[in-house]
Protein backbone atom coordinates (compact mmCIF):
# COMPACT_ATOMS: atom_id res chain seq x y z
CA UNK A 1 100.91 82.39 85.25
CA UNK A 2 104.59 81.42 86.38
CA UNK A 3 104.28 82.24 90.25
CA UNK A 4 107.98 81.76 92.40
CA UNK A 5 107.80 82.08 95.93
CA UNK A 6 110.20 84.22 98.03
CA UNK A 7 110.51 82.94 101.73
CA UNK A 8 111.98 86.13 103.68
CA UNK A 9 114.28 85.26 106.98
CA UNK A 10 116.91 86.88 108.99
CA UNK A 11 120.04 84.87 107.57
CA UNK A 12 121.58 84.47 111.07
CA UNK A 13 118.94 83.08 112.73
CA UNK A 14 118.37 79.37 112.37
CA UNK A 15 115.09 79.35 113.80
CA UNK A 16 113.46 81.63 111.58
CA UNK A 17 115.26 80.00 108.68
CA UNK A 18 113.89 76.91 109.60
CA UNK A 19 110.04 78.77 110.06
CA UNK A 20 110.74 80.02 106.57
CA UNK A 21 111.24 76.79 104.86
CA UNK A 22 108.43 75.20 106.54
CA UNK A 23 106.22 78.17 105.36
CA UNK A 24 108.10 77.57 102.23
CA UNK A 25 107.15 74.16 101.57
CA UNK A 26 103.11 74.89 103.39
CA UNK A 27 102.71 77.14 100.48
CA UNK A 28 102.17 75.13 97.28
CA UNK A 29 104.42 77.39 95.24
CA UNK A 30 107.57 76.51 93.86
CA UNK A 31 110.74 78.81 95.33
CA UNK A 32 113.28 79.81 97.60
CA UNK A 33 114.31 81.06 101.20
CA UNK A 34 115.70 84.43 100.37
CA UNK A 35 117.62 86.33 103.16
CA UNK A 36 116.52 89.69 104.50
CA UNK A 37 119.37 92.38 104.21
CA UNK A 38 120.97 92.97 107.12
CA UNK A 39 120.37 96.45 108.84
CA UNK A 40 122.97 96.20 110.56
CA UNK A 41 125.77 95.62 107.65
CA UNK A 42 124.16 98.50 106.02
CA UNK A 43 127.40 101.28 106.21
CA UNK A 44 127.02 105.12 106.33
CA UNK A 45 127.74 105.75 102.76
CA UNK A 46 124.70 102.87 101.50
CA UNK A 47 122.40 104.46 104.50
CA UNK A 48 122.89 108.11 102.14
CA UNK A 49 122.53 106.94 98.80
CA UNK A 50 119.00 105.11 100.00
CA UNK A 51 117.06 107.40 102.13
CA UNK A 52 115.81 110.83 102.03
CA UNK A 53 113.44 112.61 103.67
CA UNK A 54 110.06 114.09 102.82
CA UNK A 55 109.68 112.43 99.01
CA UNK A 56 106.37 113.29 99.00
CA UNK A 57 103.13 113.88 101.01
CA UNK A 58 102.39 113.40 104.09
CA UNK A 59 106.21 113.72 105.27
CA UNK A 60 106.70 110.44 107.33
CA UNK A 61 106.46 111.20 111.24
CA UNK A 62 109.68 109.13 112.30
CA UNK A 63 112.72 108.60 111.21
CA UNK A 64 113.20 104.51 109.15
CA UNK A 65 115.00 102.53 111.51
CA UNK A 66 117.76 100.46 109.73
CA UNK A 67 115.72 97.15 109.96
CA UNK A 68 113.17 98.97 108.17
CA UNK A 69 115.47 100.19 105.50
CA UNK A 70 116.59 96.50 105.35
CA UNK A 71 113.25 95.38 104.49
CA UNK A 72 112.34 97.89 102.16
CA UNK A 73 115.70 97.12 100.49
CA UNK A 74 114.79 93.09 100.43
CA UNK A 75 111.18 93.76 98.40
CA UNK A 76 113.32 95.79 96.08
CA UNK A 77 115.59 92.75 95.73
CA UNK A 78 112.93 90.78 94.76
CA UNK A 79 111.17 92.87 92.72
CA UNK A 80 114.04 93.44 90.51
CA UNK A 81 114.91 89.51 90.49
CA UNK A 82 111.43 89.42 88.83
CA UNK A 83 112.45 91.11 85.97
CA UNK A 84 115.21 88.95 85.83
CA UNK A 85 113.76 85.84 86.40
CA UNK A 86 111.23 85.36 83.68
CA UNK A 87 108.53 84.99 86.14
CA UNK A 88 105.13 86.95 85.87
CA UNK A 89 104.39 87.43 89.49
CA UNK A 90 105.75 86.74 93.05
CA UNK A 91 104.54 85.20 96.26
CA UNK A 92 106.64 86.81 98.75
CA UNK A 93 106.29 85.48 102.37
CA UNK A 94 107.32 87.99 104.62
CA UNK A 95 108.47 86.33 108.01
CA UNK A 96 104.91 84.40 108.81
CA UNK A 97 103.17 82.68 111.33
CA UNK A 98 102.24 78.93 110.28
CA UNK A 99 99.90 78.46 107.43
CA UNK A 100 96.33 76.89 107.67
CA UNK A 101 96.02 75.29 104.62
CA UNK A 102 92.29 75.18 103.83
CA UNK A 103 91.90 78.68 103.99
CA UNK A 104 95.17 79.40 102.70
CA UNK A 105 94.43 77.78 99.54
CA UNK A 106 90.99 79.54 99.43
CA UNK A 107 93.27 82.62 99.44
CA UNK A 108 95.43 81.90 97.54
CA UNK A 109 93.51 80.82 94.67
CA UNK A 110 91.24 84.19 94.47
CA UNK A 111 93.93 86.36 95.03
CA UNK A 112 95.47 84.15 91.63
CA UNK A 113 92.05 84.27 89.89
CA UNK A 114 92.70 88.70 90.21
CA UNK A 115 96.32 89.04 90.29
CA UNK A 116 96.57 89.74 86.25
CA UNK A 117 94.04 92.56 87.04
CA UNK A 118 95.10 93.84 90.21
CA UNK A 119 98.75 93.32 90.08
CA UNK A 120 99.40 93.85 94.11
CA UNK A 121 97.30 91.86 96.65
CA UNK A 122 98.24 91.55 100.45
CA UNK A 123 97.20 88.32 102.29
CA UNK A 124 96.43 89.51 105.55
CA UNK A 125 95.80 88.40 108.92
CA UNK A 126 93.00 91.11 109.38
CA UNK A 127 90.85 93.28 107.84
CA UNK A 128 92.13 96.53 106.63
CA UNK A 129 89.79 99.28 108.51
CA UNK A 130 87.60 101.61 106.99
CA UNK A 131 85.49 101.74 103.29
CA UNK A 132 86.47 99.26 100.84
CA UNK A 133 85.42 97.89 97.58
CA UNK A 134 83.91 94.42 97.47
CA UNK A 135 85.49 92.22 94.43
CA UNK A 136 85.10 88.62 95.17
CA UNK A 137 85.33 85.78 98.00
CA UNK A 138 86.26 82.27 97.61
CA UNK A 139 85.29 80.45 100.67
CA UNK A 140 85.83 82.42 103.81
CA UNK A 141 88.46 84.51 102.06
CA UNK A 142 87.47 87.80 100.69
CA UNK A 143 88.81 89.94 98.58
CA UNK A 144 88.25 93.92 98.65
CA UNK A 145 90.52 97.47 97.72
CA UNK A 146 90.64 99.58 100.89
CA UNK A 147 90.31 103.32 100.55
CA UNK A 148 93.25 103.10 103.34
CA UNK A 149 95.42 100.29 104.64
CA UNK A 150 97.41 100.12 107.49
CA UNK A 151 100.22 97.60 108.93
CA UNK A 152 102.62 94.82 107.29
CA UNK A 153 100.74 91.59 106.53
CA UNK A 154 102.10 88.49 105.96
CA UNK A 155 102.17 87.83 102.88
CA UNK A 156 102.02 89.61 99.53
CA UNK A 157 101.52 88.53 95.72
CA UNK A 158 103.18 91.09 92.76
CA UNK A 159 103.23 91.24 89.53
CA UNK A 160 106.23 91.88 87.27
CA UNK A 161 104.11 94.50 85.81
CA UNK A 162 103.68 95.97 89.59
CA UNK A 163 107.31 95.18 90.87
CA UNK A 164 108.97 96.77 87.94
CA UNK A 165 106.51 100.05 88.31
CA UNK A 166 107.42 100.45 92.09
CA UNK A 167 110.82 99.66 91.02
CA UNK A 168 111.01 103.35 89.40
CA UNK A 169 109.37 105.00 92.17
CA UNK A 170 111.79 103.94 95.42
CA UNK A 171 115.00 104.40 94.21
CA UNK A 172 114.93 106.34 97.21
CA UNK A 173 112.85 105.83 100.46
CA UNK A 174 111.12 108.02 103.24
CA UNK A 175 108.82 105.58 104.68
CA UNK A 176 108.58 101.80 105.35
CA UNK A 177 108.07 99.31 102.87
CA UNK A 178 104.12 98.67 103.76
CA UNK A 179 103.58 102.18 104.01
CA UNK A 180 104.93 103.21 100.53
CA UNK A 181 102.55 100.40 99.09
CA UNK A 182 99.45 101.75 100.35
CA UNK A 183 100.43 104.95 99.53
CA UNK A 184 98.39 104.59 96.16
CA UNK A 185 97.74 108.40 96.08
CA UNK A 186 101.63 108.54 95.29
CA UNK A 187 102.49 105.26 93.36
CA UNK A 188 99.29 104.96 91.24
CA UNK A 189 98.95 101.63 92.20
CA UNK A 190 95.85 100.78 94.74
CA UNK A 191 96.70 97.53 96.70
CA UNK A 192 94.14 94.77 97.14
CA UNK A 193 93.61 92.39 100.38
CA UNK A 194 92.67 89.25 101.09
CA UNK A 195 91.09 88.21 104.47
CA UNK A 196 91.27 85.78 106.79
CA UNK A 197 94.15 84.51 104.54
CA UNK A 198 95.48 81.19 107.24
CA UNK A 199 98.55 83.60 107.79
CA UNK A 200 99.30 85.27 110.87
CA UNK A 201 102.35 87.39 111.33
CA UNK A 202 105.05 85.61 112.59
CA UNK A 203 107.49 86.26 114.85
CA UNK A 204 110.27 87.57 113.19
CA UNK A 205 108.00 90.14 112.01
CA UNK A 206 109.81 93.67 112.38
CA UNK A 207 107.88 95.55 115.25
CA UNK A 208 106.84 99.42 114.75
CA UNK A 209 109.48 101.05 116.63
CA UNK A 210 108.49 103.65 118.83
CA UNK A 211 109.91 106.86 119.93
CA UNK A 212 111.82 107.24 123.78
CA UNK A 213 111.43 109.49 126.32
CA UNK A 214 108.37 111.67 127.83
CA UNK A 215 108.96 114.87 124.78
CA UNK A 216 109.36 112.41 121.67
CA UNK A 217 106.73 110.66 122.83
CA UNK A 218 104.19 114.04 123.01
CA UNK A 219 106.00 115.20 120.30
CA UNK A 220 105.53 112.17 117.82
CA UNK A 221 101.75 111.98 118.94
CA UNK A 222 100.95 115.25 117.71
CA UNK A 223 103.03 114.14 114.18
CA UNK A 224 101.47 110.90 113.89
CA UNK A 225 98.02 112.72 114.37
CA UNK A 226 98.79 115.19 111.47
CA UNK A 227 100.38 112.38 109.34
CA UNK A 228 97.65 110.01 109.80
CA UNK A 229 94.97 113.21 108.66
CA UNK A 230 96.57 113.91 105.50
CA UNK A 231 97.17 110.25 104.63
CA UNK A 232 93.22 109.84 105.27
CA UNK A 233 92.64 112.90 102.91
CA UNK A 234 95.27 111.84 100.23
CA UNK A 235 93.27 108.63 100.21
CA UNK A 236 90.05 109.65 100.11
CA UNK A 237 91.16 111.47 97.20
CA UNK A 238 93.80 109.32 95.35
CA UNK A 239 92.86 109.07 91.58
CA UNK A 240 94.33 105.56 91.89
CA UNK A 241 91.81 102.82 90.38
CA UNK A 242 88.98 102.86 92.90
CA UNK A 243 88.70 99.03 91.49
CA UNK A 244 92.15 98.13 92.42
CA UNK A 245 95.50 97.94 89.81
CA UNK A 246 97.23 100.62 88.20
CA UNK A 247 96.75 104.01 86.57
CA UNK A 248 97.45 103.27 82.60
């Protein structure tokens, strides 16, 4: 399998640059530091043409910050330069923490071992909660499908099959990059993880941003609540691949 890796960083920061490379060169795969988009360049008229609300169910509870639409735009970059590329699947390493090596490579190694299979496996830094299918472990590392995911992790490996599939789907975006992925009820696709993975999240990692003020607050409980109901019923439900992969 040709694998490239994709080492994400805020381009103005030198420090995370420099985090990005040394992930970079940790990870045994061939690559390159590629730039997150910058929210902040983003203008009115790009802002438009990329987001909409309420694509499809459950309607996201807050409204995408621009560093989130940033991200979400920098997996699409990649995903397209996969088809571009000649490459079969990427490693993209998004922001992490340093990289343990032994049980990185245990990782790393199942989640290649499954990838033609599965097409989309996250490396995380902790479990996903909840049911999930056993598939195989290599070491400490363990790989399973959740019935529901939660949270960015660290790293990610796609396939060009995958990218070019979620491609189609998010030419426009209601939700955060993570939380389209494991929306598998929507996309077809079922993501796999990997855990303990010798990732953690680093810290350029994009926080969840949270509403302000005593009424938002109340009022974005009570969303986040509903939201987090359906997405446990879509799940539960989701004729996605029970085994990981996509519908074909």
């Amino acid at each position: 399998m040709q694998l490239r890796a994709f080492a994400l960083h805020p381009e103005r920061n030198g420090a995370a640059r420099a985090r990005a490379r040394t992930a970079l060169d940790a990870c045994g795969v061939e690559g390159e530091l590629w730039p997150l988009v910058e929210g902040a360049a983003l203008s009115s008229s790009d802002l438009a043409d990329t987001v909409g609300a309420q694509l499809f169910d459950p309607a996201y509870p807050l409204s995408l910050s621009t560093g989130e639409i940033a991200h979400f735009l920098t997996h699409r970059q990649i995903w397209a330069e996969l088809q571009r590329g000649g490459f079969n699947a990427a490693l993209i390493l998004d922001c992490p923490g340093p990289i343990a090596p032994d049980p990185f490579d245990d990782a790393l190694d199942l989640a290649l071992e499954h990838l033609p299979a599965l097409t989309l496996i996250e490396l995380r830094s902790d479990p996903a909660p909840g049911p999930a299918v056993l598939i195989d472990t290599l070491g400490a590392a363990t790989l399973t499908i959740p019935q529901q995911t939660q949270g960015r992790a660290p790293a990610l490996l796609i396939t060009q099959e995958a990218a070019r599939h979620l491609l189609a789907l998010s030419d426009r975006i209601d939700r955060p990059m993570e939380t389209f992925l494991h929306s598998h009820w929507h996309t077809g696709l079922r993501c796999a993880s990997i855990c303990p993975s010798g990732l953690g999240n680093g810290p350029d990692s994009s926080p969840i941003p949270q509403p302000s003020g005593a009424w938002p607050r109340v009022r974005y409980d009570l969303a986040q609540r509903k939201y987090l109901r359906a997405v446990a019923r879509l799940s539960q439900n989701s004729t996605a691949p029970a085994s990981g992969g996509l519908i074909r």
